[in-house]
N, C-alpha and C. Protein backbone atom coordinates (compact mmCIF):
# COMPACT_ATOMS: atom_id res chain seq x y z
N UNK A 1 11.51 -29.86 -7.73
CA UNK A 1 10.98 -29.02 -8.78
C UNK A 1 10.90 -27.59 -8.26
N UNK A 2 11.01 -26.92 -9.10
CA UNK A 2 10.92 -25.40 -8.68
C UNK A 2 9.22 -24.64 -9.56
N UNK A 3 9.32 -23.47 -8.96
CA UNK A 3 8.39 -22.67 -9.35
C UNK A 3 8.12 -22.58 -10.87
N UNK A 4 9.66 -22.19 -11.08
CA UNK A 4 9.58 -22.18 -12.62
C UNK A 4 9.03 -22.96 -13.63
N UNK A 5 9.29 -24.16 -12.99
CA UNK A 5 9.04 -25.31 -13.76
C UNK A 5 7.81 -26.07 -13.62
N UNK A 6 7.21 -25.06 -12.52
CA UNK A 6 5.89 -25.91 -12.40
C UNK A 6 4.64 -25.79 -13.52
N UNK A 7 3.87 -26.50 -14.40
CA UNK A 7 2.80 -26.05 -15.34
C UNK A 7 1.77 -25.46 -14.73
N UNK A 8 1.22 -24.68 -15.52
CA UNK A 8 -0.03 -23.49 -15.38
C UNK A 8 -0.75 -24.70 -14.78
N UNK A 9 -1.68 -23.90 -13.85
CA UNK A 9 -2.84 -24.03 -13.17
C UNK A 9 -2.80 -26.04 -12.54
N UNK A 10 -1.67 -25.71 -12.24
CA UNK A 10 -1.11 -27.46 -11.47
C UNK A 10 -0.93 -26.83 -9.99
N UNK A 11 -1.74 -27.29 -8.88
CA UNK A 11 -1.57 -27.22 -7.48
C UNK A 11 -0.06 -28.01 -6.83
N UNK A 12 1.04 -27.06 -5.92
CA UNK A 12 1.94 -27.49 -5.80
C UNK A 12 1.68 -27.46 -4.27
N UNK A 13 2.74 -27.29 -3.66
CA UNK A 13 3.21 -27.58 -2.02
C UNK A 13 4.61 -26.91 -2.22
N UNK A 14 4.74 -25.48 -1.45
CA UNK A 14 6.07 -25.30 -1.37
C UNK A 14 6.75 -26.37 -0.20
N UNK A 15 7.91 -26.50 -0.33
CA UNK A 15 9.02 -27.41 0.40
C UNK A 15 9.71 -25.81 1.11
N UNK A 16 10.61 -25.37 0.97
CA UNK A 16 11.24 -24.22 1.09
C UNK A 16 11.56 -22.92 0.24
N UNK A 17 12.37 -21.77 0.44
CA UNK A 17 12.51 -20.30 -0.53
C UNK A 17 13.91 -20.66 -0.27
N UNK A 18 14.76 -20.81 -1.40
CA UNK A 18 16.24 -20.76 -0.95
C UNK A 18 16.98 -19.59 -1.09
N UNK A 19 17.96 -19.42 -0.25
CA UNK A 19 18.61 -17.93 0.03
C UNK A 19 19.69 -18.23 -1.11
N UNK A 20 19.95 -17.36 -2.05
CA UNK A 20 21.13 -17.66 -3.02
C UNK A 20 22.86 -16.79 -2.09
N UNK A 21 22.18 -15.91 -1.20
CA UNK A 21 23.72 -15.49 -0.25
C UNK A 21 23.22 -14.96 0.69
N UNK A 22 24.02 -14.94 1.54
CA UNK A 22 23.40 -14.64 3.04
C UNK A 22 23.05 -13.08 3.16
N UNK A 23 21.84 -12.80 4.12
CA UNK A 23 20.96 -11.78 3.90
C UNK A 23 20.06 -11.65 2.71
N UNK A 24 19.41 -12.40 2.28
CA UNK A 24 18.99 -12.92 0.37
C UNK A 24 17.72 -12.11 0.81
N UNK A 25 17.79 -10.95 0.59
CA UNK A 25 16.46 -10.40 1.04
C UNK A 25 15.37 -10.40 -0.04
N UNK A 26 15.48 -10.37 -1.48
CA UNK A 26 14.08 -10.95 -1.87
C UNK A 26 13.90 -12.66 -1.17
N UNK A 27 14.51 -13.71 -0.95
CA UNK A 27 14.02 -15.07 -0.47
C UNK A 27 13.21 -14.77 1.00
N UNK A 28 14.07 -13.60 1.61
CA UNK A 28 13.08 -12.97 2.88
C UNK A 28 11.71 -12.40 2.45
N UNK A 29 11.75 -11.82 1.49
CA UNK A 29 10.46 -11.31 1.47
C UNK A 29 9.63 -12.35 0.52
N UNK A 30 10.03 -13.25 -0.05
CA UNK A 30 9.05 -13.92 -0.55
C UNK A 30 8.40 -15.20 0.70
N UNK A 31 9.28 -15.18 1.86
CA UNK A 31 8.76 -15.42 2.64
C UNK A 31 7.94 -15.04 3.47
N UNK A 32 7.96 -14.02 3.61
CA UNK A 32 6.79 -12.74 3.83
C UNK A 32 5.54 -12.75 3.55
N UNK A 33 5.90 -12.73 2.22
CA UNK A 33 4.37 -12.81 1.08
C UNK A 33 3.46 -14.04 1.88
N UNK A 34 4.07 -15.31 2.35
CA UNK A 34 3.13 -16.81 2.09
C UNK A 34 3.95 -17.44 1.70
N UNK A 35 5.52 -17.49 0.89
CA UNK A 35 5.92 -18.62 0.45
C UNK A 35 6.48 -19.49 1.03
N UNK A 36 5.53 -20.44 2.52
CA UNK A 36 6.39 -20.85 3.16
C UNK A 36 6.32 -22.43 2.75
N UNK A 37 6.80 -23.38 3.60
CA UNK A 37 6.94 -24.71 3.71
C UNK A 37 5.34 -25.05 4.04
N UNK A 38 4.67 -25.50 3.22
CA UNK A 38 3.41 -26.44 3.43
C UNK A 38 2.55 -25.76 2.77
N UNK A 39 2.73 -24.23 2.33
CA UNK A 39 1.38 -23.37 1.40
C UNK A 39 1.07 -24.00 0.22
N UNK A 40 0.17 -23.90 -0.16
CA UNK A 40 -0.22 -24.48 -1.27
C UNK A 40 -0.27 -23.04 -2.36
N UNK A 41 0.49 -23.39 -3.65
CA UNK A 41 0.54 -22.43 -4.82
C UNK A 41 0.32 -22.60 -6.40
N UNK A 42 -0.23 -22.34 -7.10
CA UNK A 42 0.21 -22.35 -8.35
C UNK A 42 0.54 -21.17 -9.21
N UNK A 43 0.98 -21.40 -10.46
CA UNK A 43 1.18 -20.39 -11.40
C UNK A 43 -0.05 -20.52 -12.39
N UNK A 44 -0.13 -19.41 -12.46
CA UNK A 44 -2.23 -19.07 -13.18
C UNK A 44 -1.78 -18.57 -14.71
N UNK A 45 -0.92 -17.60 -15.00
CA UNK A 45 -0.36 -17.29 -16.07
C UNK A 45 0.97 -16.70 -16.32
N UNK A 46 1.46 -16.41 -17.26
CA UNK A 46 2.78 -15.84 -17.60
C UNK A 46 2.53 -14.98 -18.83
N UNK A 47 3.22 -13.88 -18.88
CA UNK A 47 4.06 -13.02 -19.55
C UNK A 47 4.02 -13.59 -21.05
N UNK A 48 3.78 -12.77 -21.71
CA UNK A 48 4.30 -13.42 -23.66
C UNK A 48 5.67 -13.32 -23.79
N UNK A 49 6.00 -12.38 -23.18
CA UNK A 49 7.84 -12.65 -23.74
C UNK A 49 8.87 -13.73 -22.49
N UNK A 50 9.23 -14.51 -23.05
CA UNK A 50 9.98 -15.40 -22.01
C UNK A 50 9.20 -16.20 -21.15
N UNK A 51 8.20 -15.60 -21.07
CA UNK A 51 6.92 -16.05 -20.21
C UNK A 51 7.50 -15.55 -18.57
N UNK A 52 7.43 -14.36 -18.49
CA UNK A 52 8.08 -13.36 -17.51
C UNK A 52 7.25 -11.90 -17.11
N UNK A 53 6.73 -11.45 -16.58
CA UNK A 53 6.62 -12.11 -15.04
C UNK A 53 5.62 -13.50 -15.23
N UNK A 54 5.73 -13.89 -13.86
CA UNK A 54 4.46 -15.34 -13.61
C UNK A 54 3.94 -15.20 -12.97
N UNK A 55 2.18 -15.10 -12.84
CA UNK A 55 1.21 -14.63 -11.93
C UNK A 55 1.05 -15.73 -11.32
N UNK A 56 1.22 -15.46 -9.95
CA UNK A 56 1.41 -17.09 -9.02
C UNK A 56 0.48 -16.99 -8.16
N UNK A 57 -0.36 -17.71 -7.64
CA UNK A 57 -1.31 -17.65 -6.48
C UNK A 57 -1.34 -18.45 -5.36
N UNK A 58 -0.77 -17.89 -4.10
CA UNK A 58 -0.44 -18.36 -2.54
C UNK A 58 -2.05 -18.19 -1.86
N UNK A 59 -2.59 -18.87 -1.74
CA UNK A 59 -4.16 -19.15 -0.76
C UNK A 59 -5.06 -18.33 -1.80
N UNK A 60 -4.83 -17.09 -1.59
CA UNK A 60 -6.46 -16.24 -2.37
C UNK A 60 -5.94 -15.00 -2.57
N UNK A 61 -4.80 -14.86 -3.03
CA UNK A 61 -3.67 -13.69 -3.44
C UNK A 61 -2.87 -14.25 -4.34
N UNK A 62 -2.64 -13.20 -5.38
CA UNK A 62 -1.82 -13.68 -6.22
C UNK A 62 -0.83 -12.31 -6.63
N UNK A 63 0.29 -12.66 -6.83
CA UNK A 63 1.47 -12.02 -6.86
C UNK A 63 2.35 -12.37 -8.66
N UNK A 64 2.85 -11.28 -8.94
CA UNK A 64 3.33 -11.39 -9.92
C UNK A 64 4.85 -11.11 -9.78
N UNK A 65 6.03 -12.53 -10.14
CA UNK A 65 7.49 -12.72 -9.87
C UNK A 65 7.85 -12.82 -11.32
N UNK A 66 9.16 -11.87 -10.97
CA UNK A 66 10.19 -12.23 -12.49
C UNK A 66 10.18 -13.82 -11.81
N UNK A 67 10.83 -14.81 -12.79
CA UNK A 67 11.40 -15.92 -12.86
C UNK A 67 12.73 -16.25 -12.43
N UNK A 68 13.04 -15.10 -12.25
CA UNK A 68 14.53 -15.39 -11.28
C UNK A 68 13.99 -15.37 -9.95
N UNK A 69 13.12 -14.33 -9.43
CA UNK A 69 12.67 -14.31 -7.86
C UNK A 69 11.74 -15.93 -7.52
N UNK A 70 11.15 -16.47 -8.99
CA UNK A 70 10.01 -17.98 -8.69
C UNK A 70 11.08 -18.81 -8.20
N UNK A 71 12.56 -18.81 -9.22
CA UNK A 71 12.90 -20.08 -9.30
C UNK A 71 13.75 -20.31 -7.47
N UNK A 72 13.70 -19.22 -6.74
CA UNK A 72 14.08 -19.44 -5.07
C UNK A 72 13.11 -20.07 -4.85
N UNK A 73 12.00 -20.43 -5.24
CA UNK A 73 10.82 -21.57 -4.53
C UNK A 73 10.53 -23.33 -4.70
N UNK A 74 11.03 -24.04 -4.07
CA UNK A 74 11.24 -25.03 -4.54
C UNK A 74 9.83 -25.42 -4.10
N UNK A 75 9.30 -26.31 -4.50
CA UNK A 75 8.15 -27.41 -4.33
C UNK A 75 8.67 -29.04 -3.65
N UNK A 76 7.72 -29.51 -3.29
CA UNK A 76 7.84 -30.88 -2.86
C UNK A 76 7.30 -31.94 -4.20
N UNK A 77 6.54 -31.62 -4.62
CA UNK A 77 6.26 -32.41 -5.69
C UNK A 77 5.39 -31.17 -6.58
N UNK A 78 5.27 -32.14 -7.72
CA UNK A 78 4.20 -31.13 -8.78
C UNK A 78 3.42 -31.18 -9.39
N UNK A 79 2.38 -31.65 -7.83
CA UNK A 79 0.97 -32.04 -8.02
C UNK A 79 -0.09 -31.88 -6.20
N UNK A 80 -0.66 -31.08 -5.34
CA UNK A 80 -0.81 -31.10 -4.35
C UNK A 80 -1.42 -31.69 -4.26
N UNK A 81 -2.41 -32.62 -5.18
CA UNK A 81 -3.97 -33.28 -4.91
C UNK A 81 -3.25 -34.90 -4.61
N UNK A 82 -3.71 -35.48 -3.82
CA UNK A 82 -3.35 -36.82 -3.25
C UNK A 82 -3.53 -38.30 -4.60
């Protein structure tokens, strides 16, 4: 599952940020931010048109991504609670 697709205010687990070509420097910097392998994230709200940007929240920060920069975030599943 990806970012995109994850529902509002559902606790995820990123898995990885995938590079779409080598040097993928937004996937670098969203690695930067927190988006790594094991953070815990969700998406809190979206945008009225397209539902674009998506206010996403990594620990106790939250960042606002077009939906092309979310969908480099894949999840492990799409639900973090056991």
């Amino acid at each position: 599952m990806r970012l995109t697709e994850l529902p509002r205010r559902t606790p995820a687990i990123v898995d990885r940020v995938e590079a779409r070509y080598d040097n993928d420097h937004i996937a670098r910097r969203l690695r930067e931010l927190g988006f790594v392998a094991g953070e815990e994230v969700q998406v809190t709200a979206a945008g009225p048109f397209g539902s674009e940007p998506l206010l996403v929240q990594v620990g106790y920060t939250r960042f606002a991504l077009r939906r092309d920069e979310a969908a480099r975030v894949v999840l492990r599943n799409g639900d973090a609670r056991p």
